[in-house]
Protein backbone atom coordinates (compact mmCIF):
# COMPACT_ATOMS: atom_id res chain seq x y z
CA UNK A 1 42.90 62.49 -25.67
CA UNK A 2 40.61 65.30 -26.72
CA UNK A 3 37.86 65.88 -24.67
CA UNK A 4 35.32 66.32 -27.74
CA UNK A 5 34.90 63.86 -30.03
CA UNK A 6 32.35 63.48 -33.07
CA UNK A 7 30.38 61.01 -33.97
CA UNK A 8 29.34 59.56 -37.38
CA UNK A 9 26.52 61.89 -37.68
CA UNK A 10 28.33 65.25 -36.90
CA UNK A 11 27.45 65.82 -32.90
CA UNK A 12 29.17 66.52 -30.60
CA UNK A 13 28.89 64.38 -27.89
CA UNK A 14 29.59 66.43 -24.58
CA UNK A 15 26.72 67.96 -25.58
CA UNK A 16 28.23 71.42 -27.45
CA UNK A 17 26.14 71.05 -30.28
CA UNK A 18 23.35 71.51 -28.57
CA UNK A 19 24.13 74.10 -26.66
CA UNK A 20 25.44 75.94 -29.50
CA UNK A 21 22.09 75.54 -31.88
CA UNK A 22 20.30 77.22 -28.59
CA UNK A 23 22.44 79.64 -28.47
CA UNK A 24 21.63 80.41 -32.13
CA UNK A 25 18.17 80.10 -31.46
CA UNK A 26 17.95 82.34 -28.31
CA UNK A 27 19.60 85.18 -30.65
CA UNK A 28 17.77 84.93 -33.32
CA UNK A 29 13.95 84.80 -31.61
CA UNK A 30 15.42 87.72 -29.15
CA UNK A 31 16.50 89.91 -32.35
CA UNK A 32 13.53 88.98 -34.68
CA UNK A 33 10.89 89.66 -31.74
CA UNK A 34 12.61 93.38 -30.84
CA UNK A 35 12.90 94.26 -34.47
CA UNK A 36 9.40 93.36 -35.04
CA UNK A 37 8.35 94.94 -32.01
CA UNK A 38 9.96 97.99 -31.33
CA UNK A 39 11.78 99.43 -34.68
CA UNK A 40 9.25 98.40 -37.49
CA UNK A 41 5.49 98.28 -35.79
CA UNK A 42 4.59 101.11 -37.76
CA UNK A 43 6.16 100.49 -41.34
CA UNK A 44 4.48 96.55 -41.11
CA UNK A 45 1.12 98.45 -39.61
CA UNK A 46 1.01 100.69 -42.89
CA UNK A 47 2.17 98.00 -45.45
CA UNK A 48 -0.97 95.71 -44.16
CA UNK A 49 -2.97 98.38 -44.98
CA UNK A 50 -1.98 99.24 -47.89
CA UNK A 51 -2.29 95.12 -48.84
CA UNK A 52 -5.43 95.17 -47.89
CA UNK A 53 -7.26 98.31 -48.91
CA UNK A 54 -7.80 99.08 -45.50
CA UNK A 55 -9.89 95.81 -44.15
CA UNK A 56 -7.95 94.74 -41.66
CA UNK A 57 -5.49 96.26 -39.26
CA UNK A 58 -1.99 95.11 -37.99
CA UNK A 59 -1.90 94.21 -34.24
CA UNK A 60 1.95 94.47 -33.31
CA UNK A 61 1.88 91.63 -30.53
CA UNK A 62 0.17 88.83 -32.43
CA UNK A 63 1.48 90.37 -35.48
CA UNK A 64 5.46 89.96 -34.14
CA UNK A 65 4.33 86.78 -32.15
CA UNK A 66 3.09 84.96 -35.50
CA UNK A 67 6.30 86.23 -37.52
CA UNK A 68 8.61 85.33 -35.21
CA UNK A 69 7.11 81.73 -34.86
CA UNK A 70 6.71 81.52 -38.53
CA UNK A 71 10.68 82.15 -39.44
CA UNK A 72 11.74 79.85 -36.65
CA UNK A 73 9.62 77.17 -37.77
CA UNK A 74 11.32 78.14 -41.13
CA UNK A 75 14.90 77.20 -39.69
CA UNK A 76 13.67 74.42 -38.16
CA UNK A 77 12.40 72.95 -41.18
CA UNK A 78 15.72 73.63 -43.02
CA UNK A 79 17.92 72.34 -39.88
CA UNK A 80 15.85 68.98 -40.38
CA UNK A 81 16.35 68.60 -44.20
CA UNK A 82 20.03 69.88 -44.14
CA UNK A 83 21.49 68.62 -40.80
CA UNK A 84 23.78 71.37 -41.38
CA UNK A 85 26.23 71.71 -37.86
CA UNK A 86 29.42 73.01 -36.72
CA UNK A 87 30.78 76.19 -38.00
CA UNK A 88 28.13 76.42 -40.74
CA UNK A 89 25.17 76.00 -38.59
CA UNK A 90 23.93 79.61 -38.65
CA UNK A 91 23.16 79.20 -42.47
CA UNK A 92 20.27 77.75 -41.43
CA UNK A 93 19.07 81.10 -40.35
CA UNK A 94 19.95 83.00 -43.75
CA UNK A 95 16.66 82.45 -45.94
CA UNK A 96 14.27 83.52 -42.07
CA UNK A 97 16.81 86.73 -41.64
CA UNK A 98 16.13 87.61 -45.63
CA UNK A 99 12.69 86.95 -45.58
CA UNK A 100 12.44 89.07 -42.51
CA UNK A 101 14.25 91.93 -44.43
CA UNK A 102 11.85 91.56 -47.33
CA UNK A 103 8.98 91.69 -45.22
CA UNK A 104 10.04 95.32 -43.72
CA UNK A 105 11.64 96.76 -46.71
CA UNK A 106 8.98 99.45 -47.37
CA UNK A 107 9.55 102.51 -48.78
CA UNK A 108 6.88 105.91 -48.97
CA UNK A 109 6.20 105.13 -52.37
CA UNK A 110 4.45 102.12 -51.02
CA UNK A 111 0.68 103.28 -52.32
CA UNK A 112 2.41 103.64 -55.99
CA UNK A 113 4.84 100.64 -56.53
CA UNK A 114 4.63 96.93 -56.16
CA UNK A 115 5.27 95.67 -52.93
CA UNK A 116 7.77 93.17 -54.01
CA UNK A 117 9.65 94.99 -56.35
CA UNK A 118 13.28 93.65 -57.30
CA UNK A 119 12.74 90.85 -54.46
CA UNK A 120 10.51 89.47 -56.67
CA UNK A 121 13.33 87.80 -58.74
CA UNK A 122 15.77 88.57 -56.71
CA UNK A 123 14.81 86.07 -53.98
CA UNK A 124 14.54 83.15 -55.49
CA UNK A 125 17.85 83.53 -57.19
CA UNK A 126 19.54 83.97 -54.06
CA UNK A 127 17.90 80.81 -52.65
CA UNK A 128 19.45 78.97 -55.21
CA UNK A 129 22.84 80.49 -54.52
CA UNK A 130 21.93 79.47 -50.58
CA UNK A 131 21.07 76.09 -51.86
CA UNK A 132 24.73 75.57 -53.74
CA UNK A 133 26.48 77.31 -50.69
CA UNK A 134 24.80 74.96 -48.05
CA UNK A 135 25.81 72.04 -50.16
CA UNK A 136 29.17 73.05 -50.00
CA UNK A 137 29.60 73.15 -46.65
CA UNK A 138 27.73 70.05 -45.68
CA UNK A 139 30.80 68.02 -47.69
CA UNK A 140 33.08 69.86 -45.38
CA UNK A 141 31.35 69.18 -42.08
CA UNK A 142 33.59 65.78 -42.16
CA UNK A 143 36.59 67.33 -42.50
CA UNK A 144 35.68 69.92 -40.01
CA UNK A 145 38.76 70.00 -37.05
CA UNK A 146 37.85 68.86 -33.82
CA UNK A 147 36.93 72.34 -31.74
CA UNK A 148 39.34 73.24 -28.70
CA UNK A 149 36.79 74.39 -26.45
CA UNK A 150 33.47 73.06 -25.14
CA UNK A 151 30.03 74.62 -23.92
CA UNK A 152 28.77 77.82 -24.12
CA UNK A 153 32.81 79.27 -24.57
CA UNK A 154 33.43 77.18 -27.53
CA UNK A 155 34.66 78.28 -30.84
CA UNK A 156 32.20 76.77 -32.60
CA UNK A 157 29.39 78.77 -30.78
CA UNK A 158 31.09 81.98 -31.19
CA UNK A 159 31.53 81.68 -34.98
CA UNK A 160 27.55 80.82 -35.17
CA UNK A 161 26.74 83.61 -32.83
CA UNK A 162 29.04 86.25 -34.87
CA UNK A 163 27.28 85.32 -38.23
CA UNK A 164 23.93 85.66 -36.95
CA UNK A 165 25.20 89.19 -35.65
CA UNK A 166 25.96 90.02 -39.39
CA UNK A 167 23.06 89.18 -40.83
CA UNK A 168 21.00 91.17 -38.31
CA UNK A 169 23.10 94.13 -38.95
CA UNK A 170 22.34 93.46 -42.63
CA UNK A 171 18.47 92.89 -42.05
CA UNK A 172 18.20 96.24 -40.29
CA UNK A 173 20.24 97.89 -43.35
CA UNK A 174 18.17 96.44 -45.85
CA UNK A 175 14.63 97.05 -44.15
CA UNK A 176 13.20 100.15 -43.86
CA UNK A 177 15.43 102.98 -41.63
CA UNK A 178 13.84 106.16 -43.25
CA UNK A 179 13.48 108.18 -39.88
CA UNK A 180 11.39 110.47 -41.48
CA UNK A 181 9.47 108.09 -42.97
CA UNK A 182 9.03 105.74 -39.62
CA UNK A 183 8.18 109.42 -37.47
CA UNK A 184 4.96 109.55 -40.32
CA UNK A 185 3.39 106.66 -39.50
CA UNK A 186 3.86 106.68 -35.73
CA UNK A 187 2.54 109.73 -35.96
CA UNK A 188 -0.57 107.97 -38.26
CA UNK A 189 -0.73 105.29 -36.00
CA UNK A 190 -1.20 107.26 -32.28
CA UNK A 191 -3.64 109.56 -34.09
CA UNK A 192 -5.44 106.99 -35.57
CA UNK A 193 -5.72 105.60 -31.23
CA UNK A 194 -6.48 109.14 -30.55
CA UNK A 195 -4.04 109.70 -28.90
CA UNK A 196 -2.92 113.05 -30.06
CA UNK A 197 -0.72 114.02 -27.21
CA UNK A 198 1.74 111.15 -28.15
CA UNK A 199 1.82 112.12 -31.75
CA UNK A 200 3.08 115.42 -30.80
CA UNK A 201 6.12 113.99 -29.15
CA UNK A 202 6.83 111.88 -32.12
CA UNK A 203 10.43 112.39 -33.86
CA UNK A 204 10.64 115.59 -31.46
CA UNK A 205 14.91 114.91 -31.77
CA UNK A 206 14.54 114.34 -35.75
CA UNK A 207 16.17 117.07 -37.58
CA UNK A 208 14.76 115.86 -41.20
CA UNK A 209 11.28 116.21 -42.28
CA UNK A 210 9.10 116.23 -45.55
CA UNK A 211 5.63 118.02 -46.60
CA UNK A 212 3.58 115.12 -45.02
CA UNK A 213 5.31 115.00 -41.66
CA UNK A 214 4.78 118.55 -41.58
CA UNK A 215 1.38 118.36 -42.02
CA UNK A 216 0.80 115.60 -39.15
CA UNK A 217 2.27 117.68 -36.66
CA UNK A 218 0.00 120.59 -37.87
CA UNK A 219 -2.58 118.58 -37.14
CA UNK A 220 -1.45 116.52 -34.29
CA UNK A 221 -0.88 120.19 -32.44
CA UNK A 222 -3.86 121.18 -33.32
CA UNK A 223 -5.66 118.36 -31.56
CA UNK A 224 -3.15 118.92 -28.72
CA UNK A 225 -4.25 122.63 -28.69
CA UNK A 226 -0.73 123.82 -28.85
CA UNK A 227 -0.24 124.85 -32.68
CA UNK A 228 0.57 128.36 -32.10
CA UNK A 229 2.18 127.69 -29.15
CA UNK A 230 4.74 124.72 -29.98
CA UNK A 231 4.39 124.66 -33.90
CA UNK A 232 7.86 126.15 -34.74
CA UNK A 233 9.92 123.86 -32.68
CA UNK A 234 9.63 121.07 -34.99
CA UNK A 235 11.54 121.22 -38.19
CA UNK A 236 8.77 122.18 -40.89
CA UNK A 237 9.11 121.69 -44.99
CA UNK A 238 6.62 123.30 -47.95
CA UNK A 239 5.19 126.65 -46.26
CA UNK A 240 1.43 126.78 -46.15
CA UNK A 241 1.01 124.14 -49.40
CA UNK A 242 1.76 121.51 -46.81
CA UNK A 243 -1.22 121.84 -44.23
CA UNK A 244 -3.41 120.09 -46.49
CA UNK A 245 -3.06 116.50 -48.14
CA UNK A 246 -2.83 116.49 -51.93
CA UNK A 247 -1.82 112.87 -52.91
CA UNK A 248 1.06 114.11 -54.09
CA UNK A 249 4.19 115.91 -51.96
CA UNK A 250 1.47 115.65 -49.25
CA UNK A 251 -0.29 112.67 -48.59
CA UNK A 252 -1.24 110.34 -45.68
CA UNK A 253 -0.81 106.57 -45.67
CA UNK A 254 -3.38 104.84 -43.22
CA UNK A 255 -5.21 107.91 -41.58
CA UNK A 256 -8.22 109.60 -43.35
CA UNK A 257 -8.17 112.45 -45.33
CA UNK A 258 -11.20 113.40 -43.13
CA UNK A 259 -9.85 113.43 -40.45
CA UNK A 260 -8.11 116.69 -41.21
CA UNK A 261 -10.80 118.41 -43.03
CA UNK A 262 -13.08 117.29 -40.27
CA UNK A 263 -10.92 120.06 -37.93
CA UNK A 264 -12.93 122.70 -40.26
CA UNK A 265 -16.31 120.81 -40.74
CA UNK A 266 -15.98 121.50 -44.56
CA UNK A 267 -15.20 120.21 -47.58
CA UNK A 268 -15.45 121.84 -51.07
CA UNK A 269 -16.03 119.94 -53.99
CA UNK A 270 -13.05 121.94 -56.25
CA UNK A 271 -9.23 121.08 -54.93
CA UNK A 272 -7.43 124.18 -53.82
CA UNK A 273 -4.56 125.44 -51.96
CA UNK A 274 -4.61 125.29 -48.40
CA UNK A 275 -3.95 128.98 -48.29
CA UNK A 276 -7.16 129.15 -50.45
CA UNK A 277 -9.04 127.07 -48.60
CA UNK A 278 -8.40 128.37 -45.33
CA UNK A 279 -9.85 131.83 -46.71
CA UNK A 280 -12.50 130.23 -47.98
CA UNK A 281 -13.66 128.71 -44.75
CA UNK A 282 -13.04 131.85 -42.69
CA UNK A 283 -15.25 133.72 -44.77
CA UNK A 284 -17.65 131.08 -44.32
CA UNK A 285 -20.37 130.07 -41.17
CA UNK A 286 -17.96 127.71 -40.99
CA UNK A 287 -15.09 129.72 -39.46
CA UNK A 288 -13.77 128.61 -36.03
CA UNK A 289 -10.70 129.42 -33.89
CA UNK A 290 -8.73 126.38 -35.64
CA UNK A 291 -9.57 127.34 -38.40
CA UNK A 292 -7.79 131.52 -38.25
CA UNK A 293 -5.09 130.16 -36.20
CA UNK A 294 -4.34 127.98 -39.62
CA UNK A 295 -4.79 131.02 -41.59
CA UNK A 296 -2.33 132.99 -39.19
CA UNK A 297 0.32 130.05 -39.08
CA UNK A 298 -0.31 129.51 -42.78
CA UNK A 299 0.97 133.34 -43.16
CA UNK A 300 3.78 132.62 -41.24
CA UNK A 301 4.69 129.26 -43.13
CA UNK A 302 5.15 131.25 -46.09
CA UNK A 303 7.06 134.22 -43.89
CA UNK A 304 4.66 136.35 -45.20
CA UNK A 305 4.36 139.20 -42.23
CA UNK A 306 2.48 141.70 -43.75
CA UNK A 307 -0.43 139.53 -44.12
CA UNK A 308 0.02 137.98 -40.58
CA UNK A 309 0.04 141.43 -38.87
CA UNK A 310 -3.09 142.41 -41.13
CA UNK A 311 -5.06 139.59 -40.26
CA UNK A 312 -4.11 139.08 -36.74
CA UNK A 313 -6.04 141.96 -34.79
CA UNK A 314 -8.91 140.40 -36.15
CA UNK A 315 -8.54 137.33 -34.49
CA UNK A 316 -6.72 138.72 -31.23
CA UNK A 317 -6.30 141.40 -29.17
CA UNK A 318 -2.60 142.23 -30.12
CA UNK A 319 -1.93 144.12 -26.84
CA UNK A 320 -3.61 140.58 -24.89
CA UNK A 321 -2.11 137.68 -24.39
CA UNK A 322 -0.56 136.09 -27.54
CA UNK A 323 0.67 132.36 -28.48
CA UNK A 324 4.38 132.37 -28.71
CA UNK A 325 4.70 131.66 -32.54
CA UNK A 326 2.48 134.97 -32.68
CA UNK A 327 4.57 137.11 -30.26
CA UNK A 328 8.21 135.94 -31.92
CA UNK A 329 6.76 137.02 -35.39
CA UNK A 330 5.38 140.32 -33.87
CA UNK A 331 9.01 140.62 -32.06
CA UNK A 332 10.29 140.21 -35.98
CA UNK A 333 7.94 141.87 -38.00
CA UNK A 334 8.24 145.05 -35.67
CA UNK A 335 12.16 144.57 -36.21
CA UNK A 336 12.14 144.15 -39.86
CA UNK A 337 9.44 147.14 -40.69
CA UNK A 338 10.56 150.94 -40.33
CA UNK A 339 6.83 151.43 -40.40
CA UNK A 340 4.46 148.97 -39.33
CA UNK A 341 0.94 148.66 -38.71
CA UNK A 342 1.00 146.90 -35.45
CA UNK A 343 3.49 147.93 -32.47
CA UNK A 344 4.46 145.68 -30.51
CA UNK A 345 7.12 145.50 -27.57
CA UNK A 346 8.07 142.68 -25.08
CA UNK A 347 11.24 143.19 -23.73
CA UNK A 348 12.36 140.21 -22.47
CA UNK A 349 11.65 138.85 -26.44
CA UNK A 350 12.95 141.88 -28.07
CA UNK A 351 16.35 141.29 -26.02
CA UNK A 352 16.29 137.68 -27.16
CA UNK A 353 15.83 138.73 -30.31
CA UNK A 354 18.99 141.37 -30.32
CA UNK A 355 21.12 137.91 -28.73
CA UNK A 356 19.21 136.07 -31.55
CA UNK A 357 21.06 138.48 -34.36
CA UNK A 358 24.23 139.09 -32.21
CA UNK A 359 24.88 135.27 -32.74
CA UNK A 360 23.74 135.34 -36.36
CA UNK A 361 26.00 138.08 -37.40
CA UNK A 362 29.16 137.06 -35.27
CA UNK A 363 30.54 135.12 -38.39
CA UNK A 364 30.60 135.42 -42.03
CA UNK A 365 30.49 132.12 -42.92
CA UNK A 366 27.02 131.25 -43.61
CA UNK A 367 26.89 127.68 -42.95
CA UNK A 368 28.72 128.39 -39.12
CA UNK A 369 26.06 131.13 -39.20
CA UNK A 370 23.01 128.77 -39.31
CA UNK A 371 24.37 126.20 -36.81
CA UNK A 372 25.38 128.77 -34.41
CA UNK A 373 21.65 130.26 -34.28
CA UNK A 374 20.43 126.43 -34.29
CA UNK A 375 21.81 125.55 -31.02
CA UNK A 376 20.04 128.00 -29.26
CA UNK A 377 17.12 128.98 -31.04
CA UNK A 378 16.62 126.66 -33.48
CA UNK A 379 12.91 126.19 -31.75
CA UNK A 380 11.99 130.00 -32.66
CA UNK A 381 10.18 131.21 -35.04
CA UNK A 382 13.11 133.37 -36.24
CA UNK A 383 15.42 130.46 -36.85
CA UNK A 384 12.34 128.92 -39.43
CA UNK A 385 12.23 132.45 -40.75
CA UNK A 386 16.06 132.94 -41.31
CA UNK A 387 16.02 129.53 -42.67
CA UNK A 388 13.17 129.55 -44.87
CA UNK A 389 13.68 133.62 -46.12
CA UNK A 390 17.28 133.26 -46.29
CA UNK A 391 17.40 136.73 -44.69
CA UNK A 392 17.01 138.85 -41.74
CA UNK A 393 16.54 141.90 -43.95
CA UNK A 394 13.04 143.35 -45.08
C-alpha cells in the first residue's frame, strides 16, 4: 500500500500537510519581512507622509512587524474559510502577496496623483476572479492523486513553495523598483536623521539620476563638507536650475524646503533661479563660504568656464590649494582657452588630462567614445563636461 493516505477532510495523515502549510508560511513571513525591511523602508516612509500631511512618521521595524502580522493573519483567515490544501494551498497567499504589492506601488508623482490609482477597481475585480479560481480548485481537491513523496521532499510542498516564489517575483515587479527614485528618499530619510555622511554614500554605484537627486547630493555634500571636492563623481542632471527645489523638475518629498535654504540663512520672498539666487545672496551680508562654493559649482553645472575662472580668485587663492572639482576645471579651462585669464599648471593633472583626450579621441564612434572615457574618468569633472557640452572644443 501507499504510505500516504487522505482522509475525508483532505489531510494528509503522516503529517505532510502540515509540514507543507509551514513551509508556506516560513516563506512567505521570511520574504514579506525582508521586502518590507530592507528594499521598500523608504518608498512606505514617504507614502505615510504624504497620507498624512506630515503628522506622523513611518518607523520601519514596527512598521514591517505590523504588516507582516497583518497579511498573515490575512491567510490565515482565508485558510480557515476555504480549507483550501494540496497543490492549491498557496492560493491562500495570493490576495496578502497583492495587497503587499499595492501597498508599495508608489511612484514620484505620489504628491500629485491618488494613491490608489487603477488598484482602486482593479482590486476588487481580481478578488472576484480569486474567489471563482479558489472555488475551482476546492472541487478538485477530491480528485487530487495521492502524492509519491512525504515530508519536507514531497511534491506537494514543492509545487506550494514554487508558486509562492512567483508571486514574490511578481510583488517585487509590481511595487516600486525606480532606483532613482528609492536613492531620493534614502537620501531624504538619512538627512532627515542627520546623518549626512550616509546620504552621501547613497546610490554611489547608480548610473541614473534626475534634477531632485541631484540636488540632494548637492546638499548632502555640502553638509559633508566635500561639495567641491567629491561633487562630480556622482552622475548629475539639470546644470545649476537643479540646486534649488521648485515643485516642479525639482522637488523634495518628506524633507523641508528649509532645510536647504537654511545652508544660506535666506530666503527671498520672489522665486528665482538658483543661479539668481546664489548672486543674490553673495552680494548680500548674507554671503558665506557655502554659499560661493554654490556659485562656483553652479558655473560649472552649466560648463560655463569663463564665469568660473572670473569669479574664482575672488573666493580663492588660485595659486593655493584648490578643491579638486576646481583644479580639473582650471586643468580644462586652461586647455580649452588660447588666452585665458587665469594660468594654471599641475602636472600630474595636466598629464591626466592629455590620457583623458588620448582615450577620447582613439575612436570615432561616439558612443565607444563616451564609454571608453567613463571607465576611467567618468568621476572627473571632464567626463560631466564632455558629457554635458558635447565637446572638448572651445
Amino acid at each position: 500500500r501507499n504510505n500516504l493516505i487522505m482522509s475525508n477532510s483532505g489531510q494528509y495523515k503522516d503529517g505532510t500537510g502540515i509540514i507543507m502549510r509551514l513551509v508556506c508560511a516560513i516563506f512567505f513571513i521570511l520574504f514579506t519581512t525582508l521586502y518590507l525591511n530592507k528594499y521598500q523602508p523608504d518608498i512606505l516612509a514617504v507614502t505615510q507622509h504624504v497620507l498624512s500631511h506630515g503628522a506622523t512618521h513611518y518607523n520601519n521595524v514596527v512598521g514591517t512587524i505590523l504588516i507582516t502580522l497583518t497579511l498573515w493573519l490575512i491567510q490565515v483567515a482565508i485558510y480557515a474559510g476555504t480549507r483550501l490544501n494540496h497543490r492549491a494551498h498557496a492560493l491562500t497567499y495570493l490576495p496578502s502577496m497583492l495587497l503587499l504589492a499595492v501597498l508599495t506601488d508608489v511612484s514620484p508623482g505620489l504628491t500629485t496623483s491618488n494613491y490608489l490609482g487603477v488598484w482602486a477597481w482593479l482590486f476588487p475585480l481580481l478578488m472576484v476572479v480569486y474567489a471563482c479560481v479558489v472555488w475551482f480548485f476546492k472541487q478538485l481537491e477530491p480528485m487530487e492523486p495521492v502524492a509519491p513523496s512525504s515530508g519536507l521532499f514531497s511534491r506537494v510542498t514543492w509545487i506550494n513553495l514554487l508558486q509562492l516564489m512567483i508571486a514574490a517575483f511578481v510583488v517585487c515587479a509590481i511595487g516600486c523598483s525606480d532606483v532613482v527614485f528609492h536613492s531620493r528618499m534614502r537620501m531624504e530619510s538619512e538627512m532627515i536623521k542627520g546623518d549626512y555622511h550616509a546620504a552621501v554614500g547613497v546610490g554611489r554605484t547608480v548610473a541614473k539620476a534626475d534634477s531632485s537627486l541631484s540636488m540632494l547630493r548637492i546638499l548632502a555634500l555640502t553638509k559633508d563638507h566635500a561639495l567641491c571636492e567629491k561633487l562630480f563623481e556622482y552622475p548629475l542632471v539639470g546644470g545649476s536650475d537643479a540646486m534649488l527645489p521648485n515643485e516642479k523638475t525639482v522637488k523634495l518629498m518628506m524633507l523641508p524646503e528649509d532645510s536647504v535654504y537654511a545652508t544660506f540663512g535666506i530666503v527671498f520672498k520672489e522665486k528665482m533661479k538658483p543661479l539668481t539666487y546664489l548672486k543674490h545672496v553673495n552680494k548680500s551680508k548674507y554671503a558665506n563660504k557655502d554659499s560661493r562654493d554654490w556659485l562656483l559649482c553652479a558655473y560649472l553645472l552649466d560648463c560655463d568656464l569663463d564665469k568660473f575662472a572670473a569669479t574664482l580668485p575672488l573666493y580663492y587663492k588660485v595659486n593655493g590649494p584648490l578643491p579638486k572639482a576646481f583644479r580639473e576645471a582650471l586643468v580644462l579651462y586652461n586647455h580649452l582657452r588660447k588666452k585665458p585669464l587665469i594660468i594654471y599648471r599641475e602636472p600630474t593633472m595636466d598629464a591626466d588630462y592629455e590620457d583623458f583626450k588620448k582615450v577620447y579621441y582613439q575612436t570615432s564612434n561616439a558612443i565607444a567614445r563616451m564609454s571608453n572615457v567613463k571607465d576611467s574618468y567618468g568621476t572627473t569633472y571632464w567626463f560631466y563636461y564632455l558629457s554635458h557640452s558635447g565637446s572638448l572644443r572651445h
